[in-house]
C-alpha atoms as a PDB file:
ATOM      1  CA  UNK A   1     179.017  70.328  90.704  1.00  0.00           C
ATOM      2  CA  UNK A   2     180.033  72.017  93.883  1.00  0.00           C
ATOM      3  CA  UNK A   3     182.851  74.325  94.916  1.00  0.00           C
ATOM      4  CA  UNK A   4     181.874  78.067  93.587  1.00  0.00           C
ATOM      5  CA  UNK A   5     179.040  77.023  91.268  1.00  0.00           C
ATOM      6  CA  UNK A   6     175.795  79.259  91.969  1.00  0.00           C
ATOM      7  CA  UNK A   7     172.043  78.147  91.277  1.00  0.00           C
ATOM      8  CA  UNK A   8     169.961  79.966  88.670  1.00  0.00           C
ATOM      9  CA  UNK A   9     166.478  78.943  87.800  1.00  0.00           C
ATOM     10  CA  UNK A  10     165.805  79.501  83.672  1.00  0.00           C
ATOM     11  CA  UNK A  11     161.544  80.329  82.990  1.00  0.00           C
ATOM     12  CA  UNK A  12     160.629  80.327  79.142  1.00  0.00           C
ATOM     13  CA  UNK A  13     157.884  80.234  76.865  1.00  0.00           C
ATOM     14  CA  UNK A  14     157.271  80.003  73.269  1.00  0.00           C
ATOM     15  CA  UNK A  15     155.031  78.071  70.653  1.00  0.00           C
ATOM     16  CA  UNK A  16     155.258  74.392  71.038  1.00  0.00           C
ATOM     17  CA  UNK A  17     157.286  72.366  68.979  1.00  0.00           C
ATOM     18  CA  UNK A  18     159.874  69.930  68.598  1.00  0.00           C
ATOM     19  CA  UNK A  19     163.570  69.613  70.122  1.00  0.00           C
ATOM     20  CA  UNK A  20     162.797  72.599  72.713  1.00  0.00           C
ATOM     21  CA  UNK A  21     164.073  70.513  75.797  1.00  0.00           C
ATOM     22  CA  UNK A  22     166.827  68.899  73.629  1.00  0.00           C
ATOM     23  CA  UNK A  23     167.709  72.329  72.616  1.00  0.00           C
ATOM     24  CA  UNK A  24     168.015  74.226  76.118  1.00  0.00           C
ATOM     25  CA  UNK A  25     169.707  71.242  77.676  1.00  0.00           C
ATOM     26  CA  UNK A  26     172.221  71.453  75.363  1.00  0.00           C
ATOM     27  CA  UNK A  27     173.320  75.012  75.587  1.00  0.00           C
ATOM     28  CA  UNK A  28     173.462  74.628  79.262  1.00  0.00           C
ATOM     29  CA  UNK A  29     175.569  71.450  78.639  1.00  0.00           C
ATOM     30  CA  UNK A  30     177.899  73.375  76.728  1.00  0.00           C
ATOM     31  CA  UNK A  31     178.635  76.180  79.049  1.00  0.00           C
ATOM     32  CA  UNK A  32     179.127  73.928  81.647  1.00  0.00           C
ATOM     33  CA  UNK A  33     176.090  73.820  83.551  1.00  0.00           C
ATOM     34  CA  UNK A  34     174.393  71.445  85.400  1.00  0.00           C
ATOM     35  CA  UNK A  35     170.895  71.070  85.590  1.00  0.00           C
ATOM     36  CA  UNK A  36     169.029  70.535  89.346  1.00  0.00           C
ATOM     37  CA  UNK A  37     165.761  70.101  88.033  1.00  0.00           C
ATOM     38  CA  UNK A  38     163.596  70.743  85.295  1.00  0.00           C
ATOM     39  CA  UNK A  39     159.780  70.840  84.510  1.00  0.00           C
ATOM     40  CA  UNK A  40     157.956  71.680  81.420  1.00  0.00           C
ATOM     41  CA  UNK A  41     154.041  71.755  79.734  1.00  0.00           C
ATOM     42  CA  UNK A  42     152.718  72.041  76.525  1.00  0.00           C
ATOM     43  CA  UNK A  43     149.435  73.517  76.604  1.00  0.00           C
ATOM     44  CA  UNK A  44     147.177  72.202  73.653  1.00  0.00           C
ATOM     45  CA  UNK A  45     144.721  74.996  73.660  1.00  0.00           C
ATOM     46  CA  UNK A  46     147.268  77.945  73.814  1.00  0.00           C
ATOM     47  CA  UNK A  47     149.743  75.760  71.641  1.00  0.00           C
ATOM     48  CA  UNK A  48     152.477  77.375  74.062  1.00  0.00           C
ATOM     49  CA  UNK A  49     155.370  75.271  75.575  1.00  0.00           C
ATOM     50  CA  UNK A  50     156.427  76.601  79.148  1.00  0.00           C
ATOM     51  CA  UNK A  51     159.731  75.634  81.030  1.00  0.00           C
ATOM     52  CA  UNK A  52     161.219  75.948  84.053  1.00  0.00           C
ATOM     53  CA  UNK A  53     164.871  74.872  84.998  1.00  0.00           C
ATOM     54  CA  UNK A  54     167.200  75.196  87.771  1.00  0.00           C
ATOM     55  CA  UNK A  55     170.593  74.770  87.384  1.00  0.00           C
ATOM     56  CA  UNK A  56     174.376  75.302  88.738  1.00  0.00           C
ATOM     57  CA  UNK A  57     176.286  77.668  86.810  1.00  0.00           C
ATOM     58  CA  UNK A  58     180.159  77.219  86.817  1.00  0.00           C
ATOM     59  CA  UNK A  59     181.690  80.597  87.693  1.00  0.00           C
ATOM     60  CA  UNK A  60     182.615  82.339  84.174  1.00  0.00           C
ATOM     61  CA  UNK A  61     178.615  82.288  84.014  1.00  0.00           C
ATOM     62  CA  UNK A  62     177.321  82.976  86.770  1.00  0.00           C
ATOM     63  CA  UNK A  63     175.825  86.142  86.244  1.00  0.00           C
ATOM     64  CA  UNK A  64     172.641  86.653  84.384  1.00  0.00           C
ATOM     65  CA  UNK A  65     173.960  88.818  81.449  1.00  0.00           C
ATOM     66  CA  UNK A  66     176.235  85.973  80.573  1.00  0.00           C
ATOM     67  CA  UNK A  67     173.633  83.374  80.662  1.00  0.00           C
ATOM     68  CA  UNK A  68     171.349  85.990  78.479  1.00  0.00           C
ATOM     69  CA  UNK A  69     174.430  85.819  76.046  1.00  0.00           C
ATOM     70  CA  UNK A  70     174.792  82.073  75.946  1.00  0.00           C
ATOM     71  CA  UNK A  71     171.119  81.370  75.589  1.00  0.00           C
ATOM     72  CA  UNK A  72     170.736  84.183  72.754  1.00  0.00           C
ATOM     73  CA  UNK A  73     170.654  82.140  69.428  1.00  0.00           C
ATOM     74  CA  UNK A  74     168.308  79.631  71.220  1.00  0.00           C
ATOM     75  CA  UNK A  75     165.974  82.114  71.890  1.00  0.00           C
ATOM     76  CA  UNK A  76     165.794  83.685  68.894  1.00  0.00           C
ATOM     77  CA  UNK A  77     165.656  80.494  67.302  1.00  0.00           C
ATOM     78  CA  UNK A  78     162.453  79.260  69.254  1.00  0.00           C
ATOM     79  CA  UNK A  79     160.677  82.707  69.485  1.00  0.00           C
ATOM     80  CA  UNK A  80     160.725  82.626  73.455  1.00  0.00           C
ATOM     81  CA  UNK A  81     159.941  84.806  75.984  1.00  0.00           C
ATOM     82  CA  UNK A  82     163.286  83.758  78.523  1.00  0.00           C
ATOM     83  CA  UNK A  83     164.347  85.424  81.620  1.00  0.00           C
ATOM     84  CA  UNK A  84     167.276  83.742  83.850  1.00  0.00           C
ATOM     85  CA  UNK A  85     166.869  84.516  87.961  1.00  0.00           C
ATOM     86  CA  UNK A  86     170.134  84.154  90.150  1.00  0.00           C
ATOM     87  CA  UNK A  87     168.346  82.745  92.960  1.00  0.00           C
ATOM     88  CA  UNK A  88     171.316  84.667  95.032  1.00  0.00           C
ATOM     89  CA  UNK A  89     169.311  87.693  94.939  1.00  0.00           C
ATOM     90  CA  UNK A  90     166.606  87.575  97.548  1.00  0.00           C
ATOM     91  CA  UNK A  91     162.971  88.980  95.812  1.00  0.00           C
ATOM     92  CA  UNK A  92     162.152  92.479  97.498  1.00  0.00           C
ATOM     93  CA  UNK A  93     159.069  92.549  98.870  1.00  0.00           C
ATOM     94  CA  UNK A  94     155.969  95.462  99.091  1.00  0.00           C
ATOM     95  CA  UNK A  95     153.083  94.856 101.731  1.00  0.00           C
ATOM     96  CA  UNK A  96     150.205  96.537 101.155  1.00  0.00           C
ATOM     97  CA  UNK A  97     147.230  96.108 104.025  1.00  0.00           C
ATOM     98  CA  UNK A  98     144.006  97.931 105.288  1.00  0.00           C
ATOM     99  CA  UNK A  99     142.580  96.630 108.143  1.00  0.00           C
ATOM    100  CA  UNK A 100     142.986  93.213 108.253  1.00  0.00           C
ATOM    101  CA  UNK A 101     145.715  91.843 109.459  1.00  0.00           C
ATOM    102  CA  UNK A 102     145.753  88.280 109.722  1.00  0.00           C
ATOM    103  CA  UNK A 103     147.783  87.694 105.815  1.00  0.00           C
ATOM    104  CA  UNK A 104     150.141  90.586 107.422  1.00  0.00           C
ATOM    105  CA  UNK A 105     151.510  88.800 110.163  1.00  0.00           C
ATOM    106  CA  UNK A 106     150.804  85.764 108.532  1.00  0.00           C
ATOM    107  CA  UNK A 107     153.978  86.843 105.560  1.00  0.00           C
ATOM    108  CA  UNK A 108     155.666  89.553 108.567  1.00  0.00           C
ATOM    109  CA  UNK A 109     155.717  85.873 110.452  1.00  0.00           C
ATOM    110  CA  UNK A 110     157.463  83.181 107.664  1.00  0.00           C
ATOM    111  CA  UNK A 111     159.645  86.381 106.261  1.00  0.00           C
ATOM    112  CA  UNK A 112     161.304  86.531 109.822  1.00  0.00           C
ATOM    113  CA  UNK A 113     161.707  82.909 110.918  1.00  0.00           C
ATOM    114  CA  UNK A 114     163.278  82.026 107.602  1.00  0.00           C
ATOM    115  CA  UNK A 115     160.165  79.925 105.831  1.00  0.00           C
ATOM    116  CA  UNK A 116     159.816  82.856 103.106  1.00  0.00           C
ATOM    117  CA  UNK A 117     163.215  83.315 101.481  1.00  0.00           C
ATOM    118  CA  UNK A 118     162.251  87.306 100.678  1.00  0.00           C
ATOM    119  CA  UNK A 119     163.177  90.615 102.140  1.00  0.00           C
ATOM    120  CA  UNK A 120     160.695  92.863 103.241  1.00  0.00           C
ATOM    121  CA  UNK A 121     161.742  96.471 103.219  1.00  0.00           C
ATOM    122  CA  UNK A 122     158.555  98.334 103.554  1.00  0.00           C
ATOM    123  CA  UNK A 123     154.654  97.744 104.495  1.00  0.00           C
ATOM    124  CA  UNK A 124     152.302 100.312 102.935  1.00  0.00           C
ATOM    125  CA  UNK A 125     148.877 100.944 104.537  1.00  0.00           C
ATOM    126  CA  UNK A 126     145.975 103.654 104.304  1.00  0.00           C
ATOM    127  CA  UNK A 127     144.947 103.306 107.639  1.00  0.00           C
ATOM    128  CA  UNK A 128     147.905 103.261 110.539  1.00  0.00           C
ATOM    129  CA  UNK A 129     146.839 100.545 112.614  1.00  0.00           C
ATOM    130  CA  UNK A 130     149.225  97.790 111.864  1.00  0.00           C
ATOM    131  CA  UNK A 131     152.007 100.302 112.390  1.00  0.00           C
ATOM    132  CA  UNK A 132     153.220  99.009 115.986  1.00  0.00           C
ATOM    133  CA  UNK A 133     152.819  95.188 114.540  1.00  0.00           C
ATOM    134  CA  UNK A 134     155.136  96.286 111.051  1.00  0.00           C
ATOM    135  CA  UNK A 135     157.381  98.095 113.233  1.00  0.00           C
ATOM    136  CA  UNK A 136     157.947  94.851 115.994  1.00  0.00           C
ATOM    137  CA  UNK A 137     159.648  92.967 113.100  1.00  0.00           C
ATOM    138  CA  UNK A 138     162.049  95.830 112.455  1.00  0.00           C
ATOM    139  CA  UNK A 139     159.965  96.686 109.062  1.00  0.00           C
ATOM    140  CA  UNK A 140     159.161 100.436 107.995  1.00  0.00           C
ATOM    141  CA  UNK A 141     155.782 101.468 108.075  1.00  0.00           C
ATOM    142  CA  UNK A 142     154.082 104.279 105.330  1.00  0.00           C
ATOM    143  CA  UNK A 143     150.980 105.516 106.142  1.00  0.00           C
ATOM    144  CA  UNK A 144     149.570 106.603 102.991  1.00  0.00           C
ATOM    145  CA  UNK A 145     145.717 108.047 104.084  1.00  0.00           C
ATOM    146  CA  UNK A 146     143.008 107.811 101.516  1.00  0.00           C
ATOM    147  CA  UNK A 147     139.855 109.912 102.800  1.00  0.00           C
ATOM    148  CA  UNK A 148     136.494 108.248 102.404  1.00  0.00           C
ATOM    149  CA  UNK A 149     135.304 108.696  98.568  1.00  0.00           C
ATOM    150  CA  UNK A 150     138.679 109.721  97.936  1.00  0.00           C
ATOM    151  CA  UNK A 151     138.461 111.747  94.294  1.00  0.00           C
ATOM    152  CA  UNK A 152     140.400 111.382  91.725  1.00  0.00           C
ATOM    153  CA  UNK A 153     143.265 113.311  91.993  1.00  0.00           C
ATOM    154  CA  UNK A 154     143.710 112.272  96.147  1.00  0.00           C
ATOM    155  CA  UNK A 155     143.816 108.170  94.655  1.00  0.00           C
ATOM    156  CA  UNK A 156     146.237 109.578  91.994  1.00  0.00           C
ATOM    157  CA  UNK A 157     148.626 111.086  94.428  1.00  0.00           C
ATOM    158  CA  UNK A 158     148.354 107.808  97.238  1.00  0.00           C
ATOM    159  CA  UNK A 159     149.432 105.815  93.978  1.00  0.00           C
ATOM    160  CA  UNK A 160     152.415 108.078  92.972  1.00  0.00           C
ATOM    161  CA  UNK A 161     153.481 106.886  96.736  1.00  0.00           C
ATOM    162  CA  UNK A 162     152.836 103.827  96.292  1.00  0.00           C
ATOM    163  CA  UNK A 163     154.943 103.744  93.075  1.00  0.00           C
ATOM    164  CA  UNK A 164     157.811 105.673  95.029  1.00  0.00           C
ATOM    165  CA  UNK A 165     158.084 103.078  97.401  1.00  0.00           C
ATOM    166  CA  UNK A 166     158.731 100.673  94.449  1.00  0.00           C
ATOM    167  CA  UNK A 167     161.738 102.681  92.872  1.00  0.00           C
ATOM    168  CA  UNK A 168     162.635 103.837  96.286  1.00  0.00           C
ATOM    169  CA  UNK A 169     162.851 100.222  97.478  1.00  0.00           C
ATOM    170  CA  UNK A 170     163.942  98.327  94.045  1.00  0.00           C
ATOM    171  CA  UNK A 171     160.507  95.939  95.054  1.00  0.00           C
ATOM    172  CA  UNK A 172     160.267  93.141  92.971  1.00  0.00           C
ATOM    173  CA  UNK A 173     156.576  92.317  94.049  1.00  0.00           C
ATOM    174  CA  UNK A 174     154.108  94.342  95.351  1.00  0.00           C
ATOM    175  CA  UNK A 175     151.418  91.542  97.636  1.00  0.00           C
ATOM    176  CA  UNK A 176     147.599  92.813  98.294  1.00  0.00           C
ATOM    177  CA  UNK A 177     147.953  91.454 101.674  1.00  0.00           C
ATOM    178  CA  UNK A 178     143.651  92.269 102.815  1.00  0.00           C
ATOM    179  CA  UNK A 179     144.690  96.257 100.877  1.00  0.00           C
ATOM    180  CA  UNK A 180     141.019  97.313 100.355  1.00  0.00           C
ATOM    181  CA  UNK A 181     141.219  99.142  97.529  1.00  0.00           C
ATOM    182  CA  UNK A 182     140.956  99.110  93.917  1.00  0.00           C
ATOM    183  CA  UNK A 183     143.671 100.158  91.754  1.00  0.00           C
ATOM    184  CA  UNK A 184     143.698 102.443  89.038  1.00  0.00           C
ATOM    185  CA  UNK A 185     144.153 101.029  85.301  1.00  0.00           C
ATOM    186  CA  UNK A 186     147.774 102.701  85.073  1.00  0.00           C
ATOM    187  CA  UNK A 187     148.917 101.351  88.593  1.00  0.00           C
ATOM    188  CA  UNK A 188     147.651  97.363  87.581  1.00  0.00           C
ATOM    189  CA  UNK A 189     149.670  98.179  84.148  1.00  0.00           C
ATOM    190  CA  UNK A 190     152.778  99.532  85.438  1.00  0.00           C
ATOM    191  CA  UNK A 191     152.594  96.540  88.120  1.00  0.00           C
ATOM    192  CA  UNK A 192     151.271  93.717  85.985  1.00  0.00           C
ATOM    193  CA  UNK A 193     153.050  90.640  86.543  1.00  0.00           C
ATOM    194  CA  UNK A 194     154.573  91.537  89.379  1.00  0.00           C
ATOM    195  CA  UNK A 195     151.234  92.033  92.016  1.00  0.00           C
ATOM    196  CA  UNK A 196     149.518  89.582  93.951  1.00  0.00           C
ATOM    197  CA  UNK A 197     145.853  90.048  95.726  1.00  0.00           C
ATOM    198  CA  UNK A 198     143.873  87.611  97.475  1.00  0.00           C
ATOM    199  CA  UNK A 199     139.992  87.343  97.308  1.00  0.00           C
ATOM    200  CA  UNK A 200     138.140  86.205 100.218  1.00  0.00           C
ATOM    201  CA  UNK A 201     136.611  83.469  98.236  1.00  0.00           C
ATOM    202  CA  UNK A 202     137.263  80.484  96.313  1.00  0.00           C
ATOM    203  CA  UNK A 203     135.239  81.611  93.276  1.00  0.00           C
ATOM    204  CA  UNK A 204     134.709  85.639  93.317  1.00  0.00           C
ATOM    205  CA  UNK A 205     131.114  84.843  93.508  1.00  0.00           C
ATOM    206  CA  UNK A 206     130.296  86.748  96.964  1.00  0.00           C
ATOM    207  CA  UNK A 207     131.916  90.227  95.599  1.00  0.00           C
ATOM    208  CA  UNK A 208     131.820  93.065  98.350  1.00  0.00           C
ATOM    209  CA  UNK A 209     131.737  93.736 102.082  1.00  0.00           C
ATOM    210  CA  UNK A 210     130.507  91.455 104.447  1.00  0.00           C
ATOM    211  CA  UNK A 211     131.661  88.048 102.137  1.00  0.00           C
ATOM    212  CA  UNK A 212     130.943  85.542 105.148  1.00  0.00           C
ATOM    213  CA  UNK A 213     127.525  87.147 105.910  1.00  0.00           C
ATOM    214  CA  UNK A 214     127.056  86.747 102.674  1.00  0.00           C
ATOM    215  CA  UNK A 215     128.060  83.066 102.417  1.00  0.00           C
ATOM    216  CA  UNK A 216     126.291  82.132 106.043  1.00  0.00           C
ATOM    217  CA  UNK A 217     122.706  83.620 104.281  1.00  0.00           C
ATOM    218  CA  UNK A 218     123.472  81.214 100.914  1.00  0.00           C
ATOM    219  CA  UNK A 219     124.478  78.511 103.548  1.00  0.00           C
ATOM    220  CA  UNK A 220     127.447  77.987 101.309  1.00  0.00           C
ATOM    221  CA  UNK A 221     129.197  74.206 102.377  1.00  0.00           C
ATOM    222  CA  UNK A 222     132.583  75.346 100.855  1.00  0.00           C
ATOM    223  CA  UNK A 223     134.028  78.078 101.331  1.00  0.00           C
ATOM    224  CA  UNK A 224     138.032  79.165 100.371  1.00  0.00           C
ATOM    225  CA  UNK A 225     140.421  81.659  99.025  1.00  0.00           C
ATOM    226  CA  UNK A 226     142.208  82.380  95.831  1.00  0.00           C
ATOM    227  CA  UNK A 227     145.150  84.373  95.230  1.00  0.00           C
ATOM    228  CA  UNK A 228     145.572  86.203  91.679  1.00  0.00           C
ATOM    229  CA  UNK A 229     147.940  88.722  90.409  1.00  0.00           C
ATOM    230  CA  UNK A 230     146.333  92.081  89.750  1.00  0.00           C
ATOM    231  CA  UNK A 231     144.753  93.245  86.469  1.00  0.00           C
ATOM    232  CA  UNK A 232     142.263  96.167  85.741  1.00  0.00           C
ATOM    233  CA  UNK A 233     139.539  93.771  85.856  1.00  0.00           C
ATOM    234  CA  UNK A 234     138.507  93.570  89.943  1.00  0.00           C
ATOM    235  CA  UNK A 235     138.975  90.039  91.205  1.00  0.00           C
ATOM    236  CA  UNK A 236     139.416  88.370  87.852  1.00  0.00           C
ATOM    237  CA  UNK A 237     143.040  88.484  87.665  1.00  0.00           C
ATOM    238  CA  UNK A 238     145.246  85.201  86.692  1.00  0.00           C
ATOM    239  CA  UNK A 239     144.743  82.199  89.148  1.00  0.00           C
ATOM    240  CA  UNK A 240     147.694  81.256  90.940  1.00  0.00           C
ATOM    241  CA  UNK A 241     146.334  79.641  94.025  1.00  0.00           C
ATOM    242  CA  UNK A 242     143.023  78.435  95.474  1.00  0.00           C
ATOM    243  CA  UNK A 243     142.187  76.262  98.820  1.00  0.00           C
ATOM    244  CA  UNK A 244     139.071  75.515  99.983  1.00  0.00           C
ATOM    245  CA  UNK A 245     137.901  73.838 102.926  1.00  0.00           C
ATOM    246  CA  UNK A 246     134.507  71.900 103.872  1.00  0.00           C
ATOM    247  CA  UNK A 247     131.842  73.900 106.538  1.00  0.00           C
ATOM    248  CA  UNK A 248     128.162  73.685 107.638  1.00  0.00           C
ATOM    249  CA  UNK A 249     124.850  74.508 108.902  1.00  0.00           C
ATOM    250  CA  UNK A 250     126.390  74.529 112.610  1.00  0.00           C
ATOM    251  CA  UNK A 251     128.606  77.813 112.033  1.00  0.00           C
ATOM    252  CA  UNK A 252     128.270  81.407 112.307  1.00  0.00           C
ATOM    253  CA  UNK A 253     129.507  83.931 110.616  1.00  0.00           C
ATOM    254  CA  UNK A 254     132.117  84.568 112.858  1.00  0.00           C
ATOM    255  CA  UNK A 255     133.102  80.984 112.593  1.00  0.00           C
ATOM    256  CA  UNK A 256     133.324  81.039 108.948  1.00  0.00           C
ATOM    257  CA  UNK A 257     135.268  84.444 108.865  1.00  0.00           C
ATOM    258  CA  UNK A 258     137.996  82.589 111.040  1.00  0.00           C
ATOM    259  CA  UNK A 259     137.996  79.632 108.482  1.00  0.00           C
ATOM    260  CA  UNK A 260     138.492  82.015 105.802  1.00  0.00           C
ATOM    261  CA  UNK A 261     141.186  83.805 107.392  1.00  0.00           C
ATOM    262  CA  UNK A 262     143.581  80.894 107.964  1.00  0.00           C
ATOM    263  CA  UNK A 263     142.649  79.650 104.051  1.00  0.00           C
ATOM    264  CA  UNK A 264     143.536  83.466 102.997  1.00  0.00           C
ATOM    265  CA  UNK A 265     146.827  83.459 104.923  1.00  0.00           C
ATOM    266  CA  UNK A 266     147.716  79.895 103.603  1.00  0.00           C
ATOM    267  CA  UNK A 267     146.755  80.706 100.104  1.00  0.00           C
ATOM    268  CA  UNK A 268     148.489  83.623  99.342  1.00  0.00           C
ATOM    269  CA  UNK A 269     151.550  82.320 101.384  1.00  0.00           C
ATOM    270  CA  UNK A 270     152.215  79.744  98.556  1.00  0.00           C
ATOM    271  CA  UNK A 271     150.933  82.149  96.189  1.00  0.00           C
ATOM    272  CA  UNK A 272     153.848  84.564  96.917  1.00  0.00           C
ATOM    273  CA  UNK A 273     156.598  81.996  97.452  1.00  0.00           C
ATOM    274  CA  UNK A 274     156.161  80.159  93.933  1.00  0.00           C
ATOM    275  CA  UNK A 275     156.167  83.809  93.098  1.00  0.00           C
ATOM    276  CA  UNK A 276     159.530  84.440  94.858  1.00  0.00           C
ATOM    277  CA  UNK A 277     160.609  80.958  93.433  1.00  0.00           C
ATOM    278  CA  UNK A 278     159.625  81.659  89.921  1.00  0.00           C
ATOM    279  CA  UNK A 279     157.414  79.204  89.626  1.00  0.00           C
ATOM    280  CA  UNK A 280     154.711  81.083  88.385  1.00  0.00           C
ATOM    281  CA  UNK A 281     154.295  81.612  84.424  1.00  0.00           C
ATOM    282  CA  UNK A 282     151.859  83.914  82.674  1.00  0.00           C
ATOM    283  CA  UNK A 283     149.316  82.149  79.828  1.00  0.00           C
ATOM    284  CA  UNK A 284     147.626  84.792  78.849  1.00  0.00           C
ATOM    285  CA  UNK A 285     144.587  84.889  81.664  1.00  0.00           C
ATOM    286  CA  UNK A 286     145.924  82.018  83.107  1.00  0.00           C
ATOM    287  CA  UNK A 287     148.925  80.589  84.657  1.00  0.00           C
ATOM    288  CA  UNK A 288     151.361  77.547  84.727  1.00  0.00           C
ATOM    289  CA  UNK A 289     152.765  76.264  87.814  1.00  0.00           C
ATOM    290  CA  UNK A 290     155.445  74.661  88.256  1.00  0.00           C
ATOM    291  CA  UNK A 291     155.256  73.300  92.112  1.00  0.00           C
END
């Protein structure tokens, strides 16, 4: 199909059972649609069937209400959980960053030479050092200060920013990008799904400041990254992404911090674009995805 067909990608889930790919296939067959690609999994222990299809859309459906309307006695009929994505619409991004800056630039970097299909409207820090770097790419810069020990009330506020940046923004994805600090409960709720951190490790094992001094004492001969979205448990979020790569006795901890950083940047690079692609699928603590 060509001419003024536009692309939508289709993510579902719902118990497994028969005639679920028959079933989809054929509504989009009947509204005229034609299917790109399409991969699915059954998952045995969760007995859950995900999906995930991309497809052309002829013009008196290209619009995601439409689609919603078309695909409405299907999903009732199957019990899913269905959202369609016009993949017109560029995701909205929120950086959040301390001070580390290497997964920063690393996202400012693919964002602005066109590998990260994304806008970036705002970068969010509690310290102001990256604020020259943000502001080089054209990017606004918040500085939203947390005082050491911050109480309560102080983190309470900071997070009403950080939620005002959201609305104020329409962000579709908020990405922990080296932000050193924990979120509240409410904030991970109100953001679940729809946050990304990454964990300067491949297993959550060295927890804490100091990770690679950590690792160089253990004499660890792996060491990696893993990018999660957010939850209220710390660092035990759903997998998305993990890379690891092979060191030894020979290195420092210096030398196994810069490892680490180039594993960090590359992990939650592909962490946010199968994001931003909709890849990505929520089973309960874990996740599907669809590469």
């Amino acid at each position: 199909m060509t001419g003024n067909c536009r692309e939508f990608v289709l993510t579902l889930s719902c118990p497994d059972t028969r005639g679920i790919v028959y079933a989809v296939s054929g509504v989009l067959y009947q509204g005229g649609c034609n299917i790109l690609d399409s991969q699915q999994f059954g998952d045995r222990a969760s007995g859950l069937f995900f999906m995930r299809v991309h497809f052309e859309a002829p013009e008196h459906l290209a619009a995601v209400d439409r689609l919603q309307l078309l695909f409405e006695s299907t999903r009732a009929k199957f019990g899913m959980q269905a959202q369609f994505h016009d993949l017109a619409r560029r995701p909205r991004l929120l950086l959040l960053v301390s001070r580390h800056g290497h997964c920063l630039n690393d996202l400012l970097f693919r964002w602005k030479s066109g590998q990260l299909r994304v806008d970036i409207p705002a970068v969010a820090s509690n310290h102001p050092d990256f604020r020259t770097l943000v502001e080089s790419y054209g990017v606004p810069f918040y500085h939203l200060p947390l005082s050491p020990g911050a109480s309560g009330p102080q983190r309470a506020a900071q997070e009403a920013q950080i939620l005002a940046l959201v609305q104020q923004h329409g962000i579709d994805l908020v990405v922990l990008a080296r932000y050193m600090q924990i979120l509240s409960p409410s904030l991970c709720e109100r953001l679940r799904g729809r946050a990304i951190n990454i964990h300067h490790s491949f297993l959550p094992s060295f927890k804490g400041a100091q990770p690679y001094r950590q690792a160089f004492e253990r004499g660890v001969k792996l060491i990696g990254a893993t990018a999660h979205y957010v939850d209220e448990h710390l660092d035990e979020g759903p997998i998305i992404e993990q890379e690891v790569q092979r060191v030894d006795h020979s290195m420092d901890p210096e030398e196994l911090a810069a490892v680490g950083r180039d594993l960090e940047c590359i992990t939650l690079a592909r962490a946010v674009r199968w994001h931003c692609e909709h890849r990505v699928l929520l089973n309960g603590s874990r996740t599907v995805v669809f590469r």
